[in-house]
Protein backbone atom coordinates (compact mmCIF):
# COMPACT_ATOMS: atom_id res chain seq x y z
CA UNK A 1 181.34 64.99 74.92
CA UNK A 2 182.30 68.44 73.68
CA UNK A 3 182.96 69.11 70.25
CA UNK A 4 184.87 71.84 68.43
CA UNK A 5 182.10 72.62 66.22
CA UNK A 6 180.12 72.69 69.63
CA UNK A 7 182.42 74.94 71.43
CA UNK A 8 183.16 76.89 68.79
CA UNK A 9 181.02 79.65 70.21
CA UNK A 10 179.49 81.11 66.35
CA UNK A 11 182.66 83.54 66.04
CA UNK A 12 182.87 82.77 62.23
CA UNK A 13 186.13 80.97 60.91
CA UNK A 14 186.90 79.52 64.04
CA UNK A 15 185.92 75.73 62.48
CA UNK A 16 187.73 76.47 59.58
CA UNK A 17 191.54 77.63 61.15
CA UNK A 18 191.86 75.46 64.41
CA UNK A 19 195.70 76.13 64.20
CA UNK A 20 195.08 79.66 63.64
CA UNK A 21 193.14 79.32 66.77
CA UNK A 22 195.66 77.44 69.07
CA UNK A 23 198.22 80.23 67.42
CA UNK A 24 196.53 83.37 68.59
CA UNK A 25 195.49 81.49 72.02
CA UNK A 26 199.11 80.54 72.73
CA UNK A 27 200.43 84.73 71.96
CA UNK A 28 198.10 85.59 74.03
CA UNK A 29 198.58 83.37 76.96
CA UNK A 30 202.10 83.82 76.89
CA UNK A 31 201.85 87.65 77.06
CA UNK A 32 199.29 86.79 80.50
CA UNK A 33 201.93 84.40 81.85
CA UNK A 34 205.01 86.86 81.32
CA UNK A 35 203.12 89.37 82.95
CA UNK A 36 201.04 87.65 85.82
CA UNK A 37 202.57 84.16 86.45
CA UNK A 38 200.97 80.95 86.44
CA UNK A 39 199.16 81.55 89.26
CA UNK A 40 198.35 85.27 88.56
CA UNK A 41 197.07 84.77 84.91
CA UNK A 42 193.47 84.02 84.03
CA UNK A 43 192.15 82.06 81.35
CA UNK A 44 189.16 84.47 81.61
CA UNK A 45 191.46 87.26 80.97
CA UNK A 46 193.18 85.20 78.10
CA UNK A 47 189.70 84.49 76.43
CA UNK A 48 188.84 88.23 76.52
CA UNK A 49 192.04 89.35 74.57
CA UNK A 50 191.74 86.00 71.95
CA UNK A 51 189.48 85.80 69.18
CA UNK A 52 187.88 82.67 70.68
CA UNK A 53 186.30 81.71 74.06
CA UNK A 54 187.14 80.27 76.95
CA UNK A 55 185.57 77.03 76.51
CA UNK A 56 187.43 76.72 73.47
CA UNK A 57 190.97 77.12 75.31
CA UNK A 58 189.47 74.28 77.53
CA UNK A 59 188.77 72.19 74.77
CA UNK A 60 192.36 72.53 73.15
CA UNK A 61 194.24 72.64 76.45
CA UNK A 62 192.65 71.39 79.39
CA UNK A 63 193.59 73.78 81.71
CA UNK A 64 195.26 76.61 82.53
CA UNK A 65 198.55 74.44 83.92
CA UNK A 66 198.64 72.80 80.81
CA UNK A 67 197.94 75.72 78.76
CA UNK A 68 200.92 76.96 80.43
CA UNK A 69 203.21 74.07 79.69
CA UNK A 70 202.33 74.87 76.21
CA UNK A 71 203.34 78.38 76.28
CA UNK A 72 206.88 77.13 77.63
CA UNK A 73 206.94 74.66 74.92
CA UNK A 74 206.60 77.47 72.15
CA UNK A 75 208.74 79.45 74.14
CA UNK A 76 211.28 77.54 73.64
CA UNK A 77 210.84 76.81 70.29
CA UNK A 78 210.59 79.77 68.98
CA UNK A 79 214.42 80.13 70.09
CA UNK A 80 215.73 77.22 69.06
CA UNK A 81 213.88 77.48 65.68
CA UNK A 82 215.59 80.84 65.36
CA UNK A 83 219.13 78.98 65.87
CA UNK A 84 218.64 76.31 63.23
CA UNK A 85 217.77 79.05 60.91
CA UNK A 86 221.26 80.16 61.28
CA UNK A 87 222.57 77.23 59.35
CA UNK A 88 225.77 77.36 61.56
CA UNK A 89 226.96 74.28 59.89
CA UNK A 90 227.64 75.74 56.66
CA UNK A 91 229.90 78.44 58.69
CA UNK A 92 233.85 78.24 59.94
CA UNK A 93 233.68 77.56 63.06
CA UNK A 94 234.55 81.07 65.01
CA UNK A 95 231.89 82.63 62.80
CA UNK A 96 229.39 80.26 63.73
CA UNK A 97 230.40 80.89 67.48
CA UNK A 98 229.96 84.42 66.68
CA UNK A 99 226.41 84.47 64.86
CA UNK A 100 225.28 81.91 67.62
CA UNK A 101 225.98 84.72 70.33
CA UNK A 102 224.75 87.82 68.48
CA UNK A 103 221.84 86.10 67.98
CA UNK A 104 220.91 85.38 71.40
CA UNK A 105 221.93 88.14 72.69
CA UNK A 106 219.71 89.98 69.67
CA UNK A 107 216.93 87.20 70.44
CA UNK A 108 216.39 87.82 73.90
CA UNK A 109 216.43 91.79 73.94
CA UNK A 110 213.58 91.61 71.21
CA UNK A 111 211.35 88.77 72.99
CA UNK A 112 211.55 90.34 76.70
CA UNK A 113 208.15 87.66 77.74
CA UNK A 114 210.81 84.28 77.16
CA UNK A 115 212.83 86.22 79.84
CA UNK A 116 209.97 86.53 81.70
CA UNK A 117 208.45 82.75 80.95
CA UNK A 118 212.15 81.29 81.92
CA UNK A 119 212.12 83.33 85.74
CA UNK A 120 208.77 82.41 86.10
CA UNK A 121 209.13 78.79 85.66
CA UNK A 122 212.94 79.46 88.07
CA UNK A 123 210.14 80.29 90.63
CA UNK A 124 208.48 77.16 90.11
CA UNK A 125 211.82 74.83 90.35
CA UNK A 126 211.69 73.83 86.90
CA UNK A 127 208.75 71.24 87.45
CA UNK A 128 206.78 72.27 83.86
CA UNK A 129 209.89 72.34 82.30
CA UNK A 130 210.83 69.18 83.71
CA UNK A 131 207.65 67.20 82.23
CA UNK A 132 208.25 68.47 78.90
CA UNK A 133 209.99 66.01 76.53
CA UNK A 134 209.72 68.52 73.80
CA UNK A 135 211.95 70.99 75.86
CA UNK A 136 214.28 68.66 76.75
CA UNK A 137 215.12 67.70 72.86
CA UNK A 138 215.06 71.17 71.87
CA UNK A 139 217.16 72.28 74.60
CA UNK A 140 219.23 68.78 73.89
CA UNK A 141 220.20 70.50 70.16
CA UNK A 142 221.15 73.74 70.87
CA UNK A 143 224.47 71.77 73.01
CA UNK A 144 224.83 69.03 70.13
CA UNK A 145 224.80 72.85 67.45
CA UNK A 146 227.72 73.95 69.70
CA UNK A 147 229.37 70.82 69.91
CA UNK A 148 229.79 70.28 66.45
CA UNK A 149 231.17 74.02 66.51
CA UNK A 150 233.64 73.13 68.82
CA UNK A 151 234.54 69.81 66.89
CA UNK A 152 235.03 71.84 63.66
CA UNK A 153 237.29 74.03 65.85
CA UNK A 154 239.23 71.55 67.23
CA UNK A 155 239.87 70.09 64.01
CA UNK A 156 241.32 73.08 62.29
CA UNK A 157 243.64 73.56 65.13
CA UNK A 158 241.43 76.96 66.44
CA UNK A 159 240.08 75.89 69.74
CA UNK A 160 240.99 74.58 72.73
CA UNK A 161 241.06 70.74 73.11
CA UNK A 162 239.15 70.88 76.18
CA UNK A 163 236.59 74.00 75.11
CA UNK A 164 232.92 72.91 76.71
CA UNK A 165 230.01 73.73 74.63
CA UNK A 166 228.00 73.03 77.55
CA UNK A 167 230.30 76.40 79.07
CA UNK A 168 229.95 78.64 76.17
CA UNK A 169 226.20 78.02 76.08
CA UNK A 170 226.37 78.78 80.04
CA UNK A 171 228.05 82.02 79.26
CA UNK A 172 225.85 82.91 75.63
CA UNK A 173 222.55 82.35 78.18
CA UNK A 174 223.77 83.99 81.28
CA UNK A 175 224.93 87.38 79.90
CA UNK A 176 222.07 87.50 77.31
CA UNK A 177 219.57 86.75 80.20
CA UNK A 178 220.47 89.18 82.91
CA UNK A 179 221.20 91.69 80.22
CA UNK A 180 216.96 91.37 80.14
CA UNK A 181 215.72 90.19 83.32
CA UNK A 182 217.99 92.64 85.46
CA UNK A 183 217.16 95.93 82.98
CA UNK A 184 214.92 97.53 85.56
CA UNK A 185 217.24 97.27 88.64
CA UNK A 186 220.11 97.97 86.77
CA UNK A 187 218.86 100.59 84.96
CA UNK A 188 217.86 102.31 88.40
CA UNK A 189 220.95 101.92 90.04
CA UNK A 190 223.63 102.43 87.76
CA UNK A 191 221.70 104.45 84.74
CA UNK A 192 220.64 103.53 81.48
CA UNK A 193 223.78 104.13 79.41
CA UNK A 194 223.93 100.53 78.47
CA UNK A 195 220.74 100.33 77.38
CA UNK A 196 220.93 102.66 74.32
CA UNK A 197 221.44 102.02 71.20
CA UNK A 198 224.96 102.08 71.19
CA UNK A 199 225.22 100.65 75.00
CA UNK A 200 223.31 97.40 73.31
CA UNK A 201 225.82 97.15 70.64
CA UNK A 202 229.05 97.30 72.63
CA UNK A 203 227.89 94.71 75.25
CA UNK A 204 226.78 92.25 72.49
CA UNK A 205 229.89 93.14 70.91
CA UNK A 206 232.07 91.71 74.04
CA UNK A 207 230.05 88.98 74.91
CA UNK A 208 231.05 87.81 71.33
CA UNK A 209 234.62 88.47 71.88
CA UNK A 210 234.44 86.86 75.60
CA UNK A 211 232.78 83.47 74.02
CA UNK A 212 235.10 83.79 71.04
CA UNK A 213 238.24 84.47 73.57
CA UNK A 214 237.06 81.29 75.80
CA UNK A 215 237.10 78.97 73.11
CA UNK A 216 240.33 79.67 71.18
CA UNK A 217 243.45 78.44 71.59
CA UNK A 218 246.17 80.84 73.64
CA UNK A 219 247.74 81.75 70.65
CA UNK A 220 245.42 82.22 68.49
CA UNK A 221 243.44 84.56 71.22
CA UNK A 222 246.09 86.65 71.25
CA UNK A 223 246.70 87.08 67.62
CA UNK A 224 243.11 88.19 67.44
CA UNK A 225 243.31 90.54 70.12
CA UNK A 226 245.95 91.95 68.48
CA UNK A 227 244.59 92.50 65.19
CA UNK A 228 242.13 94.04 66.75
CA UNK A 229 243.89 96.53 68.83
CA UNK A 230 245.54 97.50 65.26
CA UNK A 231 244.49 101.36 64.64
């Protein structure tokens, strides 16, 4: 039966950092997977660009599907770990709404591969995703984060009684998506003006005010739209 100290191949400090190990394996992989797809990527490839070797990935992972599943699982992670960070809890509840959009939007423009990961895994129906428990609990507390937003909302008479956090996270994911995975076509057809600098800011700036719009109450979305369209 293999061992790590067996597979460890004599690159020195391998033995000594295994999570430093799985950590460099799973960058790497996910870079392979953005670009290539499951079916395109090759562990022989990931190996080459690691500072292990490819019996080594075996050993930790199994196999390149699983490997895979992995890379979603981090994926993931990495976003959600990004949200708790936030500490939206500690925030009223329209600013919390607000950070919680600028930072996807600002998430997803910096980490183009999740974009890639998420269509990817689209192509393949969902089924990695689907065997994931991890995923589905992570996923699970970004709506409970936005639910307790809305609750803290309702409560000081700000939002809508029947605002959806399952909605706003529709509309948070949607426009901060395609604002990544549709760059190239877009870009091509209708130039790149939103994709300056300044192009960047003003669409994260109204996807805030359209999330921020969706979940207050009438009146109190037009008294903000009024303040702001003070000179």
């Amino acid at each position: 039966m293999l061992n790590e100290k067996a597979v460890a191949g004599g690159r020195s400090g391998w033995k000594q950092d295994p999570a430093g190990v799985q950590k460099n394996i799973l960058a790497v992989a996910m870079t392979e997977f953005a670009a290539n797809g499951l079916s395109g990527a090759r562990i022989d490839e990931i190996a080459a660009k690691t500072h292990t070797s490819k019996r080594m990935i075996y050993y930790y992972f199994g196999d390149k599907e699983r490997l895979y599943g992995r890379v979603l699982e981090e994926a993931y992670r990495h976003v959600r770990t990004g949200e708790e960070e936030l500490e939206l809890d500690h925030l009223p509840p329209v600013e919390a709404l607000k950070r919680l959009a600028e930072f996807t939007f600002d998430h997803h423009s910096r980490h183009p591969d999740f974009i890639r990961i998420v269509m990817i895994e689209n192509i393949h129906h969902g089924v990695y995703l689907e065997q994931s428990e991890l995923i589905r609990l992570l996923n699970a507390g970004a709506i409970q984060k936005l639910e307790a937003i809305c609750r803290r909302g309702r409560a000081n008479g700000l939002f809508r009684e029947d605002v959806s956090p399952l909605e706003l996270h529709w509309h948070i994911s949607a426009s901060s998506f395609f604002n990544v995975s549709n760059q190239a076509t877009f870009s091509r057809i209708f130039g790149s003006t939103l994709y300056t600098v300044d192009g960047q800011r003003s669409l994260r700036d109204h996807l805030v005010e359209m999330v921020v719009g969706l979940a207050l109450k009438l009146d109190r979305a037009k008294g903000r739209a009024r303040r702001a369209a003070r000179p």
